[in-house]
Each structure stands twice: as C-alpha cells, then as structure tokens.
Protein backbone atom coordinates (compact mmCIF):
# COMPACT_ATOMS: atom_id res chain seq x y z
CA UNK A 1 15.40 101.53 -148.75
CA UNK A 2 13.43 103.07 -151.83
CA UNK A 3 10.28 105.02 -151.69
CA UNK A 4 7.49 101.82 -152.91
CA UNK A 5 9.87 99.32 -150.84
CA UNK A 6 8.88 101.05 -147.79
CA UNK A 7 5.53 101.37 -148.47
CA UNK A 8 5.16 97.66 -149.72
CA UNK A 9 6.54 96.90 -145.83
CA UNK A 10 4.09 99.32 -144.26
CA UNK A 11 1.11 97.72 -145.66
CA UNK A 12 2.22 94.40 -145.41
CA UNK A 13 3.19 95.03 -141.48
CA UNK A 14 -0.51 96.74 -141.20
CA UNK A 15 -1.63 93.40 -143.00
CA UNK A 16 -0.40 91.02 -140.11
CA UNK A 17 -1.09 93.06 -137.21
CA UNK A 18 -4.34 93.23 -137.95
CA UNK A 19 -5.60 89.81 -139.97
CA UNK A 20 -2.85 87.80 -139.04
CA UNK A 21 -1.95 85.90 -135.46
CA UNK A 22 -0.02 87.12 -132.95
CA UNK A 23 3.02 84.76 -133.60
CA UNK A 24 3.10 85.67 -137.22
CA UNK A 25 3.06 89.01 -136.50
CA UNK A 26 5.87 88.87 -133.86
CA UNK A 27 7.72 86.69 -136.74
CA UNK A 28 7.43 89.45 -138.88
CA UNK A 29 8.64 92.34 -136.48
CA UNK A 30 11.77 90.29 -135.98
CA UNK A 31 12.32 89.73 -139.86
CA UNK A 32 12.08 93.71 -139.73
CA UNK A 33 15.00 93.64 -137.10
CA UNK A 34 17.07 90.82 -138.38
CA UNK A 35 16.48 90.54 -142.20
CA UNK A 36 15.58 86.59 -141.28
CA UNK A 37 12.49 84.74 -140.12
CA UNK A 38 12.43 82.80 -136.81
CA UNK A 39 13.96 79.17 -136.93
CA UNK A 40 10.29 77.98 -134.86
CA UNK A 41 11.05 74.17 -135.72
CA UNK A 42 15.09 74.85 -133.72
CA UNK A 43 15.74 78.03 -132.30
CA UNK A 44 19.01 79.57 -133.34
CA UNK A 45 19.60 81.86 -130.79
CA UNK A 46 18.54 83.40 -127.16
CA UNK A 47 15.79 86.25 -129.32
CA UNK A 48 14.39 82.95 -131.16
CA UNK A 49 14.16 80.93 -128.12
CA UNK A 50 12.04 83.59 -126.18
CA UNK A 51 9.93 84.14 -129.48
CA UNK A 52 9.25 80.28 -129.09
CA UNK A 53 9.00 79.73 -125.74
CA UNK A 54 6.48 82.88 -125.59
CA UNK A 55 4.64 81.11 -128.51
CA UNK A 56 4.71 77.53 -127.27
CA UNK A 57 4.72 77.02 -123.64
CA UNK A 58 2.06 78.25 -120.89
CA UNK A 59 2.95 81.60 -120.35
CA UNK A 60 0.41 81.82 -117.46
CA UNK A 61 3.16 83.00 -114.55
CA UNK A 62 5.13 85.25 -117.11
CA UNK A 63 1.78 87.22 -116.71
CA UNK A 64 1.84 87.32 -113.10
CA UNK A 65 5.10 88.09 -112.67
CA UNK A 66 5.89 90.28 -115.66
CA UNK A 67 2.95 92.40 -113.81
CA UNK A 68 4.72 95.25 -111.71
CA UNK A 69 2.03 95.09 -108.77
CA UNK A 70 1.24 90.81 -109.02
CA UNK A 71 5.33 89.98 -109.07
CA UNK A 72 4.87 91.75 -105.34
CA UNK A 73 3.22 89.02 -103.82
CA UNK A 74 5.55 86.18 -105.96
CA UNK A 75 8.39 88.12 -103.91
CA UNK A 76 7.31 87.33 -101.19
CA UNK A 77 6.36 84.60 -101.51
CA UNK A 78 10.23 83.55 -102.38
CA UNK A 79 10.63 85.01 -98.61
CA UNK A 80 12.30 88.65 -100.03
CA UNK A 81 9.92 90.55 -99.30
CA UNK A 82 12.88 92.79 -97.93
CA UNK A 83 13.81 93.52 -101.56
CA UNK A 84 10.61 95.22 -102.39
CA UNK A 85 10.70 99.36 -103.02
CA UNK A 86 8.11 100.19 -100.26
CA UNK A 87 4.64 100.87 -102.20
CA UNK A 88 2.64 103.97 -101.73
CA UNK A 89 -0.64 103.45 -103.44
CA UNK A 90 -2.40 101.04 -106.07
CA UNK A 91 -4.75 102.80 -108.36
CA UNK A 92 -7.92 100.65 -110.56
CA UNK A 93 -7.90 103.44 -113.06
CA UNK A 94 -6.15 106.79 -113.87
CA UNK A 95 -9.13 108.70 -112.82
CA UNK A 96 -8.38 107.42 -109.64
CA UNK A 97 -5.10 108.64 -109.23
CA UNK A 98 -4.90 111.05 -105.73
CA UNK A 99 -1.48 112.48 -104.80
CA UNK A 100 -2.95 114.02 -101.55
CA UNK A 101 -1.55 111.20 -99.29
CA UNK A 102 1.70 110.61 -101.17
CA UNK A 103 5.41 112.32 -99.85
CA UNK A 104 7.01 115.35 -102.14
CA UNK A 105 9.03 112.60 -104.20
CA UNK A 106 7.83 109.31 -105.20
CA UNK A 107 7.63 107.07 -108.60
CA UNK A 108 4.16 106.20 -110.27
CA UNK A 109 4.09 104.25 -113.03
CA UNK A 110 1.92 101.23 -115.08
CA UNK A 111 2.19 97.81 -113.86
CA UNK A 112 1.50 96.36 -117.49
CA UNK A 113 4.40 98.17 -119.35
CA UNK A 114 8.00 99.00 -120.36
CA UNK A 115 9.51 102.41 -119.59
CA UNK A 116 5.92 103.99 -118.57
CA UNK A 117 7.13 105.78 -115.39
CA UNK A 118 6.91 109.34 -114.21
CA UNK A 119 9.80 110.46 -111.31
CA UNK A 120 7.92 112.92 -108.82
CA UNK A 121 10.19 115.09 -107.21
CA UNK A 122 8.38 118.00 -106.52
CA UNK A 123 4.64 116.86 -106.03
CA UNK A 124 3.27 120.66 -105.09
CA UNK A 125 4.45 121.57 -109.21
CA UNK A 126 2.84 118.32 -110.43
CA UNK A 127 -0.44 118.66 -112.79
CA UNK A 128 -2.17 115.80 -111.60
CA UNK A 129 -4.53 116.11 -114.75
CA UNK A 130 -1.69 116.18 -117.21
CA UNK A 131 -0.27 112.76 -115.38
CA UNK A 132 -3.86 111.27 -115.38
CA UNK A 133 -4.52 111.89 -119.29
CA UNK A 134 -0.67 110.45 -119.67
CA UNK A 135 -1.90 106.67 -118.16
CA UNK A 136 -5.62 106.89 -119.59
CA UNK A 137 -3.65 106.83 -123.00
CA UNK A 138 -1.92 103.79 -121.91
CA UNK A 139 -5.11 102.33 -120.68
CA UNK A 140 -6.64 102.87 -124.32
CA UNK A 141 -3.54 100.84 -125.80
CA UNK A 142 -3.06 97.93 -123.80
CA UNK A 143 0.78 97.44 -123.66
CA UNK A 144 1.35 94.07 -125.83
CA UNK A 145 -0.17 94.58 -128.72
CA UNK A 146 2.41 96.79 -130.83
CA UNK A 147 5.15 94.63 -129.70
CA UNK A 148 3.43 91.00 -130.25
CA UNK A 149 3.67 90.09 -126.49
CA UNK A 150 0.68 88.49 -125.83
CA UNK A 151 1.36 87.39 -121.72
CA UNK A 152 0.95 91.43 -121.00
CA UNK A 153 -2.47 91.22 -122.18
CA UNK A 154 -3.69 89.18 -119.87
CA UNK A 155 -2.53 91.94 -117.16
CA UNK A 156 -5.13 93.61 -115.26
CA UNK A 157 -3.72 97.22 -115.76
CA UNK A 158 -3.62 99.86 -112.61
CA UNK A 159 -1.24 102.80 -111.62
CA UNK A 160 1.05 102.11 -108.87
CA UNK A 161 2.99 104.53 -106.42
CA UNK A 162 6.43 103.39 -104.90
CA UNK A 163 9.23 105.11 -102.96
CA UNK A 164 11.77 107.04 -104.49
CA UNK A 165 14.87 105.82 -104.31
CA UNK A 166 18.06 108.11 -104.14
CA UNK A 167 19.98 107.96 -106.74
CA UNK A 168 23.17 109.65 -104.89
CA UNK A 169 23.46 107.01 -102.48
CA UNK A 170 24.90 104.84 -105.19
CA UNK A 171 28.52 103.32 -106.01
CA UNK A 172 29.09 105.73 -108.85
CA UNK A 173 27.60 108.86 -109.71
CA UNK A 174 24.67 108.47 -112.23
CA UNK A 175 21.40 110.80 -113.05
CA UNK A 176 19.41 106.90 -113.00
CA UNK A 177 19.46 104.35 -111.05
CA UNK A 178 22.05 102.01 -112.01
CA UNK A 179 19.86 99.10 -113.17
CA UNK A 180 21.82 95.50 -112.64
CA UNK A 181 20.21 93.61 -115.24
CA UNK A 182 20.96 89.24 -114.19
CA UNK A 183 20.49 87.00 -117.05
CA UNK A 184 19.43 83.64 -115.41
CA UNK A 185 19.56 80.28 -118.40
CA UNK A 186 18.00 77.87 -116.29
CA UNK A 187 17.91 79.42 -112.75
CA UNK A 188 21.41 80.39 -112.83
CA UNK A 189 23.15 83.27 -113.49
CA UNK A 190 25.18 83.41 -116.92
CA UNK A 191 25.63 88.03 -117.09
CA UNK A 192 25.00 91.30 -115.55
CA UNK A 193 24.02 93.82 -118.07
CA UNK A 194 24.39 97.21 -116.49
CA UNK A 195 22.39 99.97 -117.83
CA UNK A 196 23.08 103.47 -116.31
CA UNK A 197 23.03 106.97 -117.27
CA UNK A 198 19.78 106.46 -118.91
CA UNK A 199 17.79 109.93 -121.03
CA UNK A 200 15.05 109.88 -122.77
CA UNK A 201 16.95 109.10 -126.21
CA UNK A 202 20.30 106.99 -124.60
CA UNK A 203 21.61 105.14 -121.96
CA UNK A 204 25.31 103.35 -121.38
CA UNK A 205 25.91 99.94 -120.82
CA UNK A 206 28.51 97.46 -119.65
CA UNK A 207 28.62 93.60 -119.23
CA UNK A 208 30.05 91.60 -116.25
CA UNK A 209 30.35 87.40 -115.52
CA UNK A 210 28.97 86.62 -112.19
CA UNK A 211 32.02 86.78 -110.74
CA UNK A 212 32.28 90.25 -112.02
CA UNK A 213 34.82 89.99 -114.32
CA UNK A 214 35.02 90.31 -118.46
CA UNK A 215 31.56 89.03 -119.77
CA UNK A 216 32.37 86.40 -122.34
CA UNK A 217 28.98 87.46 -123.70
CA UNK A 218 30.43 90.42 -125.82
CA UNK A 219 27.95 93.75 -126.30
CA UNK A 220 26.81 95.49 -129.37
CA UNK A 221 26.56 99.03 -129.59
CA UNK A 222 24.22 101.64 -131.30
CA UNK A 223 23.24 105.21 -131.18
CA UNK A 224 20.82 104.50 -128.56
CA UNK A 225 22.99 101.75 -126.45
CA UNK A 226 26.53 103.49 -125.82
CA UNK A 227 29.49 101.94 -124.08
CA UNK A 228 30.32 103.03 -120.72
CA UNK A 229 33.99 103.50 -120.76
CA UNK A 230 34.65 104.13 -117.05
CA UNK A 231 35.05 101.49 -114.06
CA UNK A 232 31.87 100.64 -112.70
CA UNK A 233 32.72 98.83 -109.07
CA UNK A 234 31.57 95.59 -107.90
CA UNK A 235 28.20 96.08 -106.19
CA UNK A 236 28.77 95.73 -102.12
CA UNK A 237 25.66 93.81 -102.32
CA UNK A 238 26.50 90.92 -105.49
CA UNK A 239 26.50 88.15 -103.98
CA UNK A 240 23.03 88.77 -101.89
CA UNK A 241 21.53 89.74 -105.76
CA UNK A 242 22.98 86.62 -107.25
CA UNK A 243 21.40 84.35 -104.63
CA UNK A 244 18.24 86.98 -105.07
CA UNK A 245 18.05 85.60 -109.21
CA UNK A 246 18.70 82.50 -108.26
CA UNK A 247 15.70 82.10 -106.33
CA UNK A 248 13.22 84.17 -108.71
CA UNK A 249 14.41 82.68 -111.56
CA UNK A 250 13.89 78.70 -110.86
CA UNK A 251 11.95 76.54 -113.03
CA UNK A 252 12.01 78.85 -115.74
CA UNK A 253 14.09 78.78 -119.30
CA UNK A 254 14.68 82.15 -119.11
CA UNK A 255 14.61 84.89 -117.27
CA UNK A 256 15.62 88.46 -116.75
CA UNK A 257 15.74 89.63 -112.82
CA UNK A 258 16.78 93.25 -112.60
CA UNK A 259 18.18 94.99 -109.12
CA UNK A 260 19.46 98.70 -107.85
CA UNK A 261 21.59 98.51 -104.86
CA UNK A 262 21.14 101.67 -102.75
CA UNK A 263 23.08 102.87 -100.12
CA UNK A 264 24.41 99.54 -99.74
CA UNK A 265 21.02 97.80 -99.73
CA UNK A 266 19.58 95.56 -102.60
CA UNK A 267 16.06 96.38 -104.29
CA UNK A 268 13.92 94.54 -106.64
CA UNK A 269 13.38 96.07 -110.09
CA UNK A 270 11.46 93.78 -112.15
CA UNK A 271 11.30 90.26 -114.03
CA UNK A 272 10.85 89.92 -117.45
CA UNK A 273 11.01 87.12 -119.88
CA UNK A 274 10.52 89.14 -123.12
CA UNK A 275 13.63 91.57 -122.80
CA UNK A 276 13.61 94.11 -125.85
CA UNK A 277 10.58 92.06 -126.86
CA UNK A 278 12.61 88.84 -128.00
CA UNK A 279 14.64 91.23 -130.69
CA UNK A 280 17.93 92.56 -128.36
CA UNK A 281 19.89 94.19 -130.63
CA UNK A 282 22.04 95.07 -127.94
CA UNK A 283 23.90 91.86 -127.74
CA UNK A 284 26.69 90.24 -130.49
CA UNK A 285 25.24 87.78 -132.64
CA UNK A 286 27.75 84.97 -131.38
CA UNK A 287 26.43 86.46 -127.94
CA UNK A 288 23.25 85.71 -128.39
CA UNK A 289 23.75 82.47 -130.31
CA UNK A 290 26.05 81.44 -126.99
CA UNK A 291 23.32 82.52 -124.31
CA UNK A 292 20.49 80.75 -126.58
CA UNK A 293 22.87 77.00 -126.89
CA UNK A 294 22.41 77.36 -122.89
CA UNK A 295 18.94 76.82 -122.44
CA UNK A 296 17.76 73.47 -121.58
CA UNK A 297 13.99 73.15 -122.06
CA UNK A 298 12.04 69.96 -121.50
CA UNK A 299 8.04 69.65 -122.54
C-alpha cells in the first residue's frame, strides 16, 4: 500500500470513529480486514451475522454475560456453579486492588475485556503499583470502543481475582491452559477450536467436530495463529463440556462457550458472542460461510 493511500485510510478511519456511528464504524474495520463491506440487508457469512446481530437485536444479556464477574451468577443460575474457577476478590476500582489476603499464585484480570489478565505466581515479587497503573489504563479506555463492540460498554468495569489453575495437570503438556473453544449455532454444538501454547505474539490451534473427529470447518493460518501439528487427546471430560454449551448457549444465535479441563475436572472460561470482534480471520472463508448458513434467527 503506497505512502498517501495509507494516510487517506488513517484519516478516513479517524473520520468514523469519531463522527460516525458505531455500526458504520465497525463496517469499516471489517472492510479494513476483508477488502468488502458487510452484506447488512443478508448476511454472507458467520463474521457478518455477528456484525448484524450485534447491530440489530437487543444485546442486553450479551452484556451480562460477556461480563467476566456478571456471567458468574448466569452460571449458576444454569445450576453449574461447579464449573466456576473459585474467585478470590472483586475490586470497584484499581486503587482498590489489595493482594494482602490473596495465596502466592492467583489470576487478576478485567471483567470488561479481551486478553487483559496478569498470572501471579510469585505474589511477594509483585509491584502492586505497577499492576494498579496497568488496569487504571484500562479503566481510562473502556474496552469496546476501538473494536466497535458496543454491548462491553454497558459493563460496569472492576478487577477480579480467581484461582490459579495448574497448567501441568493437563492432557498434554502446554505453558497455557489449553482453552476448548465450543462454537454453539443455535444452542448446539457445531466445533471445538483449541487454542494452546499461547505467548504474547502466537498461539497454536486445532479444530475438532463434537464427536472429536476432523472438523469439517477447515482453519486458516497466519503468523500469529499457527497449526498445531501434534495429537491433542480427547478431553476425559467432553461430553460433560458439550452438555455444559449446550445449556449456556440456549436461546441465542450464536455463541462462543470456552472451557479448560484440569486434572480431569471441567472449568468455565468465558462466553462471548463477538469472537475476534466479528472479523475471525482464523477460519476458511467457505468455513465461515458454512458456520454463518447455520444460524436460524427469528425476530
């Protein structure tokens, strides 16, 4: 891309974000992905059809239960409160933030974000000023806005503490948690999208039916998604995280339920109904085209 090309895309990006409305603005960031606008009048694929359903249907509950401390109380609600990493502490504010009660190792992260998590492992080494500046940043820049995901903005933002979980009691040896990722089109499970061996810069993935077998739903790799080439075994636990999606996932489109099975016991990651903010990149085109045709929505 030349030199004035780029800068003609800056400004007009700059343009929407800030005079334009949130939909035209998440239109545009996915005609900066895919080189094409959003079919809004008969969505094309599954990217399109979470643009549009986060566009034009009550998003109210994605709110609730795309909110890391609120999707809690929805758990249990679906009677799994089992499932749930044991919390630690709740925080209002960063300024609030007090490690004195907490064990050596533990997780603290946003409840209104993507990624915003710090792994304690060694509390006494911990600057607990450094780690309070780190979430008043993210309080100053609501998570949402940069990614036109309006539902995240109505989140009430606080700090929460959970349990660290051990990633060596695992099937497979892998510096992360192995994340089982279960599409649900409908309330029912149509893949598992493994992410593991996740850095800073990378992780690997791999793709699995329901029955754990070859994923029709073929992936697509980059520099930052790379293919795990290895075995991964069936989860001891599948069929109890299947039922698990099942259950969180009814009445809605779409949804993404996410699980780690540890030491042969399921946990609950997170829901989300945005994944990779409506622009994967990390499927096939026919993939997501396939996954999209599946959705059945009715005003």
């Amino acid at each position: 891309m030349n030199f004035f090309k780029k800068k003609y895309r800056s400004l007009k990006w700059r343009l929407i974000k800030r005079f334009g409305t949130t939909q035209q603005y998440a239109d545009y960031l996915y005609f900066l992905k895919f080189g094409k606008k959003i079919n809004w009048e008969n969505p094309e694929d599954l990217n399109q059809w979470i643009n549009w359903l986060a566009f034009n249907t009550d998003t109210t509950e994605w709110s609730r239960l795309s909110d890391k401390y609120a999707v809690r109380d929805y758990v249990k609600e679906c009677g799994l409160e089992e499932i749930l990493v044991p919390l630690l502490a709740v925080w209002n504010s960063p300024d609030d933030i007090d490690f004195s009660n907490l064990p050596e190792k533990f997780v603290i992260k946003a409840n209104n974000g993507s990624g915003d998590v710090k792994i304690i492992t060694e509390k006494v080494n911990e600057d607990v000023e450094s780690i309070k500046a780190y979430f008043k940043k993210l309080f100053n820049h609501p998570f949402g806005i940069d990614s036109a995901e309006p539902h995240y903005l109505r989140i009430k933002p606080k700090i929460i503490a959970e349990q660290l979980l051990d990633t060596t009691k695992q099937s497979i040896n892998s510096p992360s948690l192995i994340d089982y990722k279960i599409w649900c089109i409908n309330g029912e499970p149509q893949i598992i999208w493994v992410a593991l061996d996740r850095t800073p810069t990378s992780l690997k993935m791999t793709a699995f039916s329901p029955a754990w077998e070859n994923c029709n739903y073929k992936l697509a790799y980059s520099g930052h998604y790379q293919s795990f080439e290895k075995d991964l075994p069936r989860p001891s636990q599948l069929n109890k995280m299947l039922d698990y999606a099942r259950i969180l996932s009814k009445g809605f489109p779409e949804a993404r339920i996410d699980f780690y099975e540890v030491d042969n016991k399921v946990y609950f990651g997170e829901i989300t109904f945005t994944s990779a903010c409506g622009r994967m990149d990390y499927f096939t085109n026919d993939a997501l085209k396939e996954l999209g045709q599946e959705i059945k929505y009715n005003n």
